[in-house]
N, C-alpha and C. Protein backbone atom coordinates (compact mmCIF):
# COMPACT_ATOMS: atom_id res chain seq x y z
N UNK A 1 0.83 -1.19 0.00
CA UNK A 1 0.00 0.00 0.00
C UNK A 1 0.88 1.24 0.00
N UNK A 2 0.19 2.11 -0.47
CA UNK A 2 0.98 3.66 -0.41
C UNK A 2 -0.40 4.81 -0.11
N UNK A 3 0.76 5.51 0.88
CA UNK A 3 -0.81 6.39 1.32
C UNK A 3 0.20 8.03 1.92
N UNK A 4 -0.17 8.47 1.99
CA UNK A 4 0.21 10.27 2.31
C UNK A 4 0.87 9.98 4.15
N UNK A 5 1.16 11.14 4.51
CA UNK A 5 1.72 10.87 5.75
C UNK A 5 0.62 11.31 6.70
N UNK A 6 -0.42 11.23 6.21
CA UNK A 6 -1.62 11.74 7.21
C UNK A 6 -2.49 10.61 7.28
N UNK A 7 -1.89 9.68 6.62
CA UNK A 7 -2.97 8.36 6.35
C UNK A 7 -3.65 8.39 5.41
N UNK A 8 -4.33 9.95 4.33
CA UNK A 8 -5.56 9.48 3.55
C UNK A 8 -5.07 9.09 2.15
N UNK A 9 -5.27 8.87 1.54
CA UNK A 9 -5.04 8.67 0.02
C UNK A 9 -4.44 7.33 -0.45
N UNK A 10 -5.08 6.67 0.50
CA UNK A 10 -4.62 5.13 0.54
C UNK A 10 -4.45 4.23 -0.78
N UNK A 11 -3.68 3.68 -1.42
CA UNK A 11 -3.80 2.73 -2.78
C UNK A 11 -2.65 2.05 -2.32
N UNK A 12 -3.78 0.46 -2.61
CA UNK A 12 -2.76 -0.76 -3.06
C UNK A 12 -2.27 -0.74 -4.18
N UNK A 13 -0.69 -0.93 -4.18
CA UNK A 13 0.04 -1.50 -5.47
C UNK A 13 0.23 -2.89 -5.62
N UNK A 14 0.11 -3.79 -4.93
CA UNK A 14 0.20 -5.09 -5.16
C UNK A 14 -0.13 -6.51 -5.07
N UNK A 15 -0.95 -6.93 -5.95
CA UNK A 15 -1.97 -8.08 -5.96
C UNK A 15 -2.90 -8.02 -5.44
N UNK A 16 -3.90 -9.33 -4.98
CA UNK A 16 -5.29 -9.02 -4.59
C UNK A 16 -5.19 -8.90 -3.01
N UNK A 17 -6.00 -9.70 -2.58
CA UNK A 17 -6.71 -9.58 -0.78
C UNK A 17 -5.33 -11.14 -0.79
N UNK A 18 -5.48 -11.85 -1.53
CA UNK A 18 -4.68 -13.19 -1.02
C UNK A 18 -3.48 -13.14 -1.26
N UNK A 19 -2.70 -12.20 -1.76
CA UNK A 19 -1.06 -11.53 -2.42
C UNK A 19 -0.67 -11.39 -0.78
N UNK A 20 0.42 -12.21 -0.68
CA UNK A 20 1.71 -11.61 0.32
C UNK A 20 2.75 -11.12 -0.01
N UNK A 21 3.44 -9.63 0.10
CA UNK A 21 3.99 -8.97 -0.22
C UNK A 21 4.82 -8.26 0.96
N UNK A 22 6.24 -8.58 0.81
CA UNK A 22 6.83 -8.25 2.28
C UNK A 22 7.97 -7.57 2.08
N UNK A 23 8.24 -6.81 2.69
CA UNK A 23 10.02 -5.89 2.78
C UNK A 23 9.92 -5.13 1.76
N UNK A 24 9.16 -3.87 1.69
CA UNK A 24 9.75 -2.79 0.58
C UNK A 24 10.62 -2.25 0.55
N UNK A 25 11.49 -1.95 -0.78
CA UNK A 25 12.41 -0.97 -0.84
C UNK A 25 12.24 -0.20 -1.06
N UNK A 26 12.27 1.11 -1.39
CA UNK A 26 12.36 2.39 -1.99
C UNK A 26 13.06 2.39 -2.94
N UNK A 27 13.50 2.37 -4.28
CA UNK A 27 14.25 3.05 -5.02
C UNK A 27 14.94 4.13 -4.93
N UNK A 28 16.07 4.60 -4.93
CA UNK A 28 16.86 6.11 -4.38
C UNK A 28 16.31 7.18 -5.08
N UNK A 29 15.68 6.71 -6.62
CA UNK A 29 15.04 8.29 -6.98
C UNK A 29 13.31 8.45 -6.82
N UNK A 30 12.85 7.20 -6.08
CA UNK A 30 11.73 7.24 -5.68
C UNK A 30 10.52 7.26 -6.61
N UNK A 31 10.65 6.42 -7.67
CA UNK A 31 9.62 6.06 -8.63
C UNK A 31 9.70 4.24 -8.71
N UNK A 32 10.21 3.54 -7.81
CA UNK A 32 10.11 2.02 -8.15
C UNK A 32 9.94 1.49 -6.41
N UNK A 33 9.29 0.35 -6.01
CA UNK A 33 9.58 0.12 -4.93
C UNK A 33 9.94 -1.52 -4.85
N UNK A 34 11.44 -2.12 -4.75
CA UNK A 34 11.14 -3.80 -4.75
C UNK A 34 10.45 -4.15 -3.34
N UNK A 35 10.01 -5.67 -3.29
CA UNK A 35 9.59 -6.22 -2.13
C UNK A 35 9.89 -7.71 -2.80
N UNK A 36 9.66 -8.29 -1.52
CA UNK A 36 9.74 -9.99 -1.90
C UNK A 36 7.78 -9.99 -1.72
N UNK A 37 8.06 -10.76 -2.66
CA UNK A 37 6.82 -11.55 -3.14
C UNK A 37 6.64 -12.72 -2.84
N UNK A 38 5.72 -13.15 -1.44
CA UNK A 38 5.60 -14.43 -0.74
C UNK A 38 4.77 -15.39 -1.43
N UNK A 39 3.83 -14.56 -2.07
CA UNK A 39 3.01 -15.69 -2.78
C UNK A 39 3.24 -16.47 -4.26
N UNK A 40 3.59 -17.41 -4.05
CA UNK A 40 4.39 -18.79 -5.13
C UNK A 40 5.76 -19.22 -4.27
N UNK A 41 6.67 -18.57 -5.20
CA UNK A 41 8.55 -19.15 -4.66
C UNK A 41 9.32 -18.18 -3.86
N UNK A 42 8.77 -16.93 -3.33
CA UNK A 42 9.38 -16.38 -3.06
C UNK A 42 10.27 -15.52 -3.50
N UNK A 43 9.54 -14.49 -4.32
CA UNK A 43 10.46 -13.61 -5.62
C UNK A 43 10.62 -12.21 -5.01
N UNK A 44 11.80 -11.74 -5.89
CA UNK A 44 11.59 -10.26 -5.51
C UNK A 44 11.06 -9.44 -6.92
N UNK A 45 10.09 -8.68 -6.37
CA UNK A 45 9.66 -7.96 -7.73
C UNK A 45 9.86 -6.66 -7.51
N UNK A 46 9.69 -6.04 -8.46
CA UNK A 46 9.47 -4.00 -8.74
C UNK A 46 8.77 -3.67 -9.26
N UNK A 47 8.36 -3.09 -8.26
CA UNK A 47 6.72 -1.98 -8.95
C UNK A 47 7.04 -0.56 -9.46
N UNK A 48 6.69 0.00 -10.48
CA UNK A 48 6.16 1.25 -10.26
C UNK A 48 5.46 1.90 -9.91
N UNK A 49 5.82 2.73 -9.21
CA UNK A 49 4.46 3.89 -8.12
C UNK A 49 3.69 4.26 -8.90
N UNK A 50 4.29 4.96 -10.30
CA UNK A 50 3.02 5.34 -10.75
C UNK A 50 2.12 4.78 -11.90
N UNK A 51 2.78 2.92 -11.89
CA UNK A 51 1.70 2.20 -12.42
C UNK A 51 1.70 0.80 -12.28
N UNK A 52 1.42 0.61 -10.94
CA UNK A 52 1.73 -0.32 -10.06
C UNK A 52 0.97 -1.93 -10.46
N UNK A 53 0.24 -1.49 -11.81
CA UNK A 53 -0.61 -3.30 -12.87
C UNK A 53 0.36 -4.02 -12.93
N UNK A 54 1.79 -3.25 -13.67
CA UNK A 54 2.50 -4.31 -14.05
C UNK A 54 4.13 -4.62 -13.41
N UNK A 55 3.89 -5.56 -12.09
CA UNK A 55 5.17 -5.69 -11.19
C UNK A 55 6.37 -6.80 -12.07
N UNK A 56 7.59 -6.29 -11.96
CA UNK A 56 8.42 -7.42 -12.68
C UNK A 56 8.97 -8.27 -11.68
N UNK A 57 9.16 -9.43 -11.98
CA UNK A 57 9.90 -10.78 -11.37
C UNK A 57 11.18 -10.22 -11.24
N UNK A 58 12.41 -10.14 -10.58
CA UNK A 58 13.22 -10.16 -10.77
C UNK A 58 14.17 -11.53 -11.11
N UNK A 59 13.47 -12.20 -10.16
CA UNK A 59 14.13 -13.87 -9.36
C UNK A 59 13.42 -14.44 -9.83
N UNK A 60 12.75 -14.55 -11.22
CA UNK A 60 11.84 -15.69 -11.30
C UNK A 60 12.52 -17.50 -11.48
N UNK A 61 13.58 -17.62 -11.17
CA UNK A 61 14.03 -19.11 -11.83
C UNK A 61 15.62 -19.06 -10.95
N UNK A 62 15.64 -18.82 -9.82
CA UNK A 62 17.17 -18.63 -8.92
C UNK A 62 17.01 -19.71 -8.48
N UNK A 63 16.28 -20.57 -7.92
CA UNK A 63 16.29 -21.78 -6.95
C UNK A 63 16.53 -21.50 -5.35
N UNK A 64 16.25 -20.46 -4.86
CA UNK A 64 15.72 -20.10 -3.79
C UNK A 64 15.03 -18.92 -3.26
N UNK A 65 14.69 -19.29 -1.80
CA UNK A 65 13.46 -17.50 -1.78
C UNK A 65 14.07 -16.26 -1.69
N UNK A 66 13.73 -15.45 -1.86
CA UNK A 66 14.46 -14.40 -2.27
C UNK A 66 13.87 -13.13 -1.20
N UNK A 67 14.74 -12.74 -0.39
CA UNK A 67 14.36 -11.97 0.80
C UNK A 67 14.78 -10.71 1.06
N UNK A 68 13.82 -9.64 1.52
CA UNK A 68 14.25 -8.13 2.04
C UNK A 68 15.45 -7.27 1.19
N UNK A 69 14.82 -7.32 -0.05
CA UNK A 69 15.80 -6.41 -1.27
C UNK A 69 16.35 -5.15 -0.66
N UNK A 70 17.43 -4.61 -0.83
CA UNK A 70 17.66 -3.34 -0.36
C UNK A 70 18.40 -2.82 -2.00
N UNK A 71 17.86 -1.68 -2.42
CA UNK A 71 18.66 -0.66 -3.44
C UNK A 71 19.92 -0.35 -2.82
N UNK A 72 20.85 -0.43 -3.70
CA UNK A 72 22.70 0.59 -3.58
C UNK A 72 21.87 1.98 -4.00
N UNK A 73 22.64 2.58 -3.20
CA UNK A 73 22.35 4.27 -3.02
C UNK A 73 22.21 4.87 -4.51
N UNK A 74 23.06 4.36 -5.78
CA UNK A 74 23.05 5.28 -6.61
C UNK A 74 21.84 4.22 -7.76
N UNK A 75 21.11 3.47 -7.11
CA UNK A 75 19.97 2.84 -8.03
C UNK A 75 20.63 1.62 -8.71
N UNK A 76 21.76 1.37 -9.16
CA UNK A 76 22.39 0.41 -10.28
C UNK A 76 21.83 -0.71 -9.56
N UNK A 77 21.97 -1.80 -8.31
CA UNK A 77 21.91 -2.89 -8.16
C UNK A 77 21.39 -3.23 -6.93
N UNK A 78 20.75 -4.12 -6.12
CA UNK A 78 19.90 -4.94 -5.63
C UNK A 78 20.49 -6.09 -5.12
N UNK A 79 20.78 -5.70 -3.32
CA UNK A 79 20.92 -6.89 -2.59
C UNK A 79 20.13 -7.58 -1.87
N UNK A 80 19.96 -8.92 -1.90
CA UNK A 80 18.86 -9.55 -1.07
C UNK A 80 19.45 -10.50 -0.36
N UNK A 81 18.30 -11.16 0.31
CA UNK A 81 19.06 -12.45 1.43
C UNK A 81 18.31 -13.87 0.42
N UNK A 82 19.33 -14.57 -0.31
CA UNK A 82 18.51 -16.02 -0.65
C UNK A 82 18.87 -16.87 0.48
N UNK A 83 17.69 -17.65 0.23
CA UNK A 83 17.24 -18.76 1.32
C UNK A 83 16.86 -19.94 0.51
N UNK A 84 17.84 -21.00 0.78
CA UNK A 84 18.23 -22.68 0.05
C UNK A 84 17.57 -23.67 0.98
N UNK A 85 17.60 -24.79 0.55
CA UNK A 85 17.73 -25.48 1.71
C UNK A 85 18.25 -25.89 2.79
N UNK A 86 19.25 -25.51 2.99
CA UNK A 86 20.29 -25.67 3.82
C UNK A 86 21.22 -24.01 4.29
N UNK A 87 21.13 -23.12 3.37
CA UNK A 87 21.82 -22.21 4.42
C UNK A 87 21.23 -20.87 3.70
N UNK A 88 21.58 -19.53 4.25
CA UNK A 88 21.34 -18.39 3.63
C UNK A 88 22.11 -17.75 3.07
N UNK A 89 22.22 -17.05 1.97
CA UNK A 89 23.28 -16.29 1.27
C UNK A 89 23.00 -14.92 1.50
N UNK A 90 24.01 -14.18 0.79
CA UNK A 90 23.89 -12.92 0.45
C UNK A 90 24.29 -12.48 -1.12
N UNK A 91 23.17 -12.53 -1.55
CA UNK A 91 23.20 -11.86 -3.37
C UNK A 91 23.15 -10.35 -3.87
N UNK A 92 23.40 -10.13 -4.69
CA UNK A 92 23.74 -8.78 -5.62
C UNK A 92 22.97 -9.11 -7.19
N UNK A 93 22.23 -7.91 -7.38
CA UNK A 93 21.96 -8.32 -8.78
C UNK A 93 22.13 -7.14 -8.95
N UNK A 94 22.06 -6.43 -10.52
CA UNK A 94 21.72 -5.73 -11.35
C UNK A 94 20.37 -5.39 -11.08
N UNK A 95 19.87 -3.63 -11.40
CA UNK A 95 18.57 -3.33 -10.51
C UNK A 95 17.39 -4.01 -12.06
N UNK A 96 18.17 -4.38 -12.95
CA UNK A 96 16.73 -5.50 -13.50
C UNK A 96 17.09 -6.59 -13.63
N UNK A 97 17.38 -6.91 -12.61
CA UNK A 97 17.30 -8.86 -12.59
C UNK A 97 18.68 -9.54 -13.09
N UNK A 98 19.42 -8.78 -13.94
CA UNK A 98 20.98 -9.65 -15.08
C UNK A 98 22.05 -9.54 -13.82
N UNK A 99 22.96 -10.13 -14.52
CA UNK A 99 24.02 -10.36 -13.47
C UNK A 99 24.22 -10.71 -11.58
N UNK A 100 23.45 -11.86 -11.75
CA UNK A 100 22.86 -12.37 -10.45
C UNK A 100 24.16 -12.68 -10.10
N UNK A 101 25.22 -12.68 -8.61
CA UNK A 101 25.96 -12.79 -7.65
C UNK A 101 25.38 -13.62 -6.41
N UNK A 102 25.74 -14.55 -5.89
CA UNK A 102 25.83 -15.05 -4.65
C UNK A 102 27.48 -14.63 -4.00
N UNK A 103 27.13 -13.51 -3.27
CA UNK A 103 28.49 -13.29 -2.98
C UNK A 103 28.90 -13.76 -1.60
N UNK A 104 28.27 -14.64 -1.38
CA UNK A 104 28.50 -15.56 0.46
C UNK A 104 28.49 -16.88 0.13
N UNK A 105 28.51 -17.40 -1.52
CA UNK A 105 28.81 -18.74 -1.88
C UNK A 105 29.76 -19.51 -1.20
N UNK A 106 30.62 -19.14 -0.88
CA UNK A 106 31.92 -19.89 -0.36
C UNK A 106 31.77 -20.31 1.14
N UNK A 107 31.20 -19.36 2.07
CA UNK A 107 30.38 -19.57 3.11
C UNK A 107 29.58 -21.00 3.73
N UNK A 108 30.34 -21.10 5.17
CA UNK A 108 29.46 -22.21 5.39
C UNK A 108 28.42 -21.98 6.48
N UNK A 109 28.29 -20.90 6.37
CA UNK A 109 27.36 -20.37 7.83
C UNK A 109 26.35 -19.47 7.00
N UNK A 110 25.19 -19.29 8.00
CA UNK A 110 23.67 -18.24 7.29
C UNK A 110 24.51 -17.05 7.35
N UNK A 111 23.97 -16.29 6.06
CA UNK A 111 24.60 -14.66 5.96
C UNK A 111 23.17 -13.98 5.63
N UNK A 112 22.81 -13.09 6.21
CA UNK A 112 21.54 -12.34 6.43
C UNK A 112 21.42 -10.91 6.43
N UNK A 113 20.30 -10.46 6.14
CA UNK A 113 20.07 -8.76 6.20
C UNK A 113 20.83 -8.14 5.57
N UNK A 114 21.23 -8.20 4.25
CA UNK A 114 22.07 -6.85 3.23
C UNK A 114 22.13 -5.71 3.71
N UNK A 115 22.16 -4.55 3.88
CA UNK A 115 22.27 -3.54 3.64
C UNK A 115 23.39 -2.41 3.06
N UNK A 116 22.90 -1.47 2.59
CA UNK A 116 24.09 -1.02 1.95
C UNK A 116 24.16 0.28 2.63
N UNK A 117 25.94 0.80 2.57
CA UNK A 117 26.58 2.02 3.28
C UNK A 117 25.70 3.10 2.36
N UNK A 118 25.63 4.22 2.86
CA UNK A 118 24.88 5.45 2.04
C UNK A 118 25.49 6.10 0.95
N UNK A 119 26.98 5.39 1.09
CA UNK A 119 28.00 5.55 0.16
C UNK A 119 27.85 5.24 -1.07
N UNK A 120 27.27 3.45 -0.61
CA UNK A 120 27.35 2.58 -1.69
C UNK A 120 28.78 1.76 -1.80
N UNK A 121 29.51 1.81 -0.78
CA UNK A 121 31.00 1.31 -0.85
C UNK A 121 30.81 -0.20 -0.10
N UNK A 122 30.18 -0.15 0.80
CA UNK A 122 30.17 -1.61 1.64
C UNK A 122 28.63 -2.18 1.63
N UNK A 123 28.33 -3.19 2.03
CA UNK A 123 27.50 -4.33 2.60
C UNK A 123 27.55 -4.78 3.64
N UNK A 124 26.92 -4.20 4.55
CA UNK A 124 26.92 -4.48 5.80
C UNK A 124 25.86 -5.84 6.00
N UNK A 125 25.90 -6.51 6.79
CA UNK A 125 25.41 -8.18 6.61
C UNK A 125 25.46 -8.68 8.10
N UNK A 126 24.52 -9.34 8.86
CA UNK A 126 24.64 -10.48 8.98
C UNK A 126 25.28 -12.30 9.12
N UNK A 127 26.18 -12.81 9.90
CA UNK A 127 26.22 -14.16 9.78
C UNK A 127 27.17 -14.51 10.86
N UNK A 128 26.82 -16.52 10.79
CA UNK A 128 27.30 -17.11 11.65
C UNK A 128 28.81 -17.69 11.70
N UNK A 129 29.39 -16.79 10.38
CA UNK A 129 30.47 -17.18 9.66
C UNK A 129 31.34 -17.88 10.78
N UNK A 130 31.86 -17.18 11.80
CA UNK A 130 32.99 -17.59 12.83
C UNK A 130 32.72 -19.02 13.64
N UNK A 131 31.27 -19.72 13.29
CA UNK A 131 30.91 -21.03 14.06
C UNK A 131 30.34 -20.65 15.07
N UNK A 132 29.93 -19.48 15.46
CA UNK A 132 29.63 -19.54 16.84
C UNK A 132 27.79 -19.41 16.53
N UNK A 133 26.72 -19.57 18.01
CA UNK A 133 25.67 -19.74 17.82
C UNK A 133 24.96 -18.34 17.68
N UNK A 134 25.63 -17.29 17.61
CA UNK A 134 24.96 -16.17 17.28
C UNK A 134 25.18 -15.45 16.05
N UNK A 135 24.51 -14.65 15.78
CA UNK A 135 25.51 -13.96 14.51
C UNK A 135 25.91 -12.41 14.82
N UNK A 136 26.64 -12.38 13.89
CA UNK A 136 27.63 -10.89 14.35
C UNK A 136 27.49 -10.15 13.29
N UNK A 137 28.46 -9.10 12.96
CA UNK A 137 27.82 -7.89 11.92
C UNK A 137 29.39 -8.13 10.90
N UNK A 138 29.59 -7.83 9.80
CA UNK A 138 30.32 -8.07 8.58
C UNK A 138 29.85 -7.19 7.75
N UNK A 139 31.16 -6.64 7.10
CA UNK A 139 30.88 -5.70 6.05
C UNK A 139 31.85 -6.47 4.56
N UNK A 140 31.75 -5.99 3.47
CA UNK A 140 31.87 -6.20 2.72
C UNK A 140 32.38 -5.49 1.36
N UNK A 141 33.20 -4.98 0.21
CA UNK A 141 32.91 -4.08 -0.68
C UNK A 141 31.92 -4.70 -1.60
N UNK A 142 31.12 -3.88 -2.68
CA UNK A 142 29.73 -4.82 -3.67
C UNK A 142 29.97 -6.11 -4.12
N UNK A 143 31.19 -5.86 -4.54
CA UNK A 143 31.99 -7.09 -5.30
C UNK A 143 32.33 -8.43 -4.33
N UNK A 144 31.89 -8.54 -3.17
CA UNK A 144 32.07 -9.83 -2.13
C UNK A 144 33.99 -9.49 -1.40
N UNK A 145 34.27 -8.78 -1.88
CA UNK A 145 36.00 -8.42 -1.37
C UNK A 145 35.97 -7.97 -0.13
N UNK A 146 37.04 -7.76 0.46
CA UNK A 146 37.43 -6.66 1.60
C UNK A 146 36.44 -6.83 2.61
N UNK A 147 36.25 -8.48 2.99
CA UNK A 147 35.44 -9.02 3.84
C UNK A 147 36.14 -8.24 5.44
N UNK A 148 35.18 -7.93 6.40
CA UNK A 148 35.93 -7.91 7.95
C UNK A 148 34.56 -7.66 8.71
N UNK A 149 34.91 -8.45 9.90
CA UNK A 149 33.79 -8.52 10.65
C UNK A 149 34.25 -6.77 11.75
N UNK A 150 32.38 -6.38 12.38
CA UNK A 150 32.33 -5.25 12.56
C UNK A 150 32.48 -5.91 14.54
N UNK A 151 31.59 -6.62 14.58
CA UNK A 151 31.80 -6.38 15.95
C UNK A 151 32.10 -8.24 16.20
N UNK A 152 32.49 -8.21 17.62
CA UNK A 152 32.80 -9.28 18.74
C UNK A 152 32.46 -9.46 19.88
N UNK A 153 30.45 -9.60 19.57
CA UNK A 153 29.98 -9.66 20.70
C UNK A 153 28.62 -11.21 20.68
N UNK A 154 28.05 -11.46 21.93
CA UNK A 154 27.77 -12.77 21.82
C UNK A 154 26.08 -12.44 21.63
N UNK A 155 25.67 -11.23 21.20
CA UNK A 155 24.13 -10.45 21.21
C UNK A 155 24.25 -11.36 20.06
N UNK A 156 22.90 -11.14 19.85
CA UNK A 156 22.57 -11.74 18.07
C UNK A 156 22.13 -10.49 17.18
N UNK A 157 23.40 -10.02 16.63
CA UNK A 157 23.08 -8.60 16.06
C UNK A 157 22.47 -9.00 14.66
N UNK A 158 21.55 -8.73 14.36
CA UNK A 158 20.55 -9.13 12.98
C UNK A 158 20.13 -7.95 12.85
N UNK A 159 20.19 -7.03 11.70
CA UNK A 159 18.86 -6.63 10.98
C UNK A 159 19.58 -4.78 11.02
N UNK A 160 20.58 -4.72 11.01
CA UNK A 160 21.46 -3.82 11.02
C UNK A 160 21.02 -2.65 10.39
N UNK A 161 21.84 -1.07 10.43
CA UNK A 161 21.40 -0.73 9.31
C UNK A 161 22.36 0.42 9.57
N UNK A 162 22.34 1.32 8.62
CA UNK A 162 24.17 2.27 8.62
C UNK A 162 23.18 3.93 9.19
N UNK A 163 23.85 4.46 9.95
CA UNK A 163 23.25 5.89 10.35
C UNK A 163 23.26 6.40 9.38
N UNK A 164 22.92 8.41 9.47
CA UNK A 164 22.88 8.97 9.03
C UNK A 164 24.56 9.75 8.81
C-alpha cells in the first residue's frame, strides 16, 4: 500500500486480498519500490508507483526464496538475502534482474540482512560465519572483497542498518 503521511489517500500496489507482499524498498530516486513476493517461490519484484498493474519478477528461476531487497544508493543494483535449503546467502543483482551474484557462496554459515553504506562502498550483513551460535555484523565491498567482521559480541546482532 501507499498512502500520504496523514494516512488518507490510501492505494494498493500489489496483488489481490490473497497476495503476500513483504520488505519494501524504496528506489533512491523514488519512482520504483522492490519487495519480496511471498506468494508462489518467493520472488523479488518491482513496482512502479506510478503504475503499479504491471510488477516485474526479478528472481523468477534462482532456486531459492528471495528476501528483504535493499537498493545501492546510486539505483544500479539490488541486494537480497537467498534462502536454500540448507543455508542463507547474500546476493547482488543488477537493478533488472541480469548479473545475479551469490556473494557468500563460499560460506558455510547463514549470511543475512544486506544492507548497503549510504556511500554505496560496503554491505553491511549479517552471519554465523565464525561457528559460533549467534551472529555478528560483517561488512563487505559490492563485489564480495574486503570481507571484515564489525563487531565481537555474543548479542545476536541481525537486521542492522548504517546511520545517518
Amino acid at each position: 500500500y501507499l498512502m500520504r503521511t496523514d494516512g488518507s489517500d490510501v492505494r494498493r500496489l500489489t496483488g489481490d486480498q490473497g497476495d503476500v507482499s513483504l520488505y519494501p524498498s524504496w528506489s533512491p530516486d523514488g519512482a520504483s519500490i522492490a519487495y519480496m513476493n511471498l506468494t508462489g517461490a518467493g520472488c523479488i519484484h518491482v513496482i512502479d508507483v506510478e503504475s503499479p498493474e504491471e510488477p516485474v519478477n526479478l528472481t523468477p528461476e534462482i532456486g531459492v526464496s528471495a528476501w528483504s531487497p535493499k537498493w545501492s544508493p546510486d539505483g544500479k543494483y539490488i541486494t537480497f538475502m537467498g534462502s536454500g535449503s540448507d543455508k542463507k546467502d547474500v546476493y547482488r543483482m543488477d537493478a533488472d534482474g541480469s548479473n545475479l551474484v551469490n556473494l557468500t557462496a563460499d560460506w558455510p554459515a547463514y549470511c543475512v540482512d544486506p544492507t548497503w553504506s549510504p556511500d554505496g562502498k560496503w554491505i553491511l550483513f549479517s552471519s554465523r560465519r565464525d561457528g559460533n551460535d549467534t551472529f555478528t555484523l560483517y561488512v563487505m565491498r559490492p563485489d564480495g572483497s574486503q570481507l571484515a567482521r564489525v563487531l565481537t559480541t555474543t548479542a545476536w546482532d541481525v537486521e542492522a542498518d548504517w546511520g545517518p
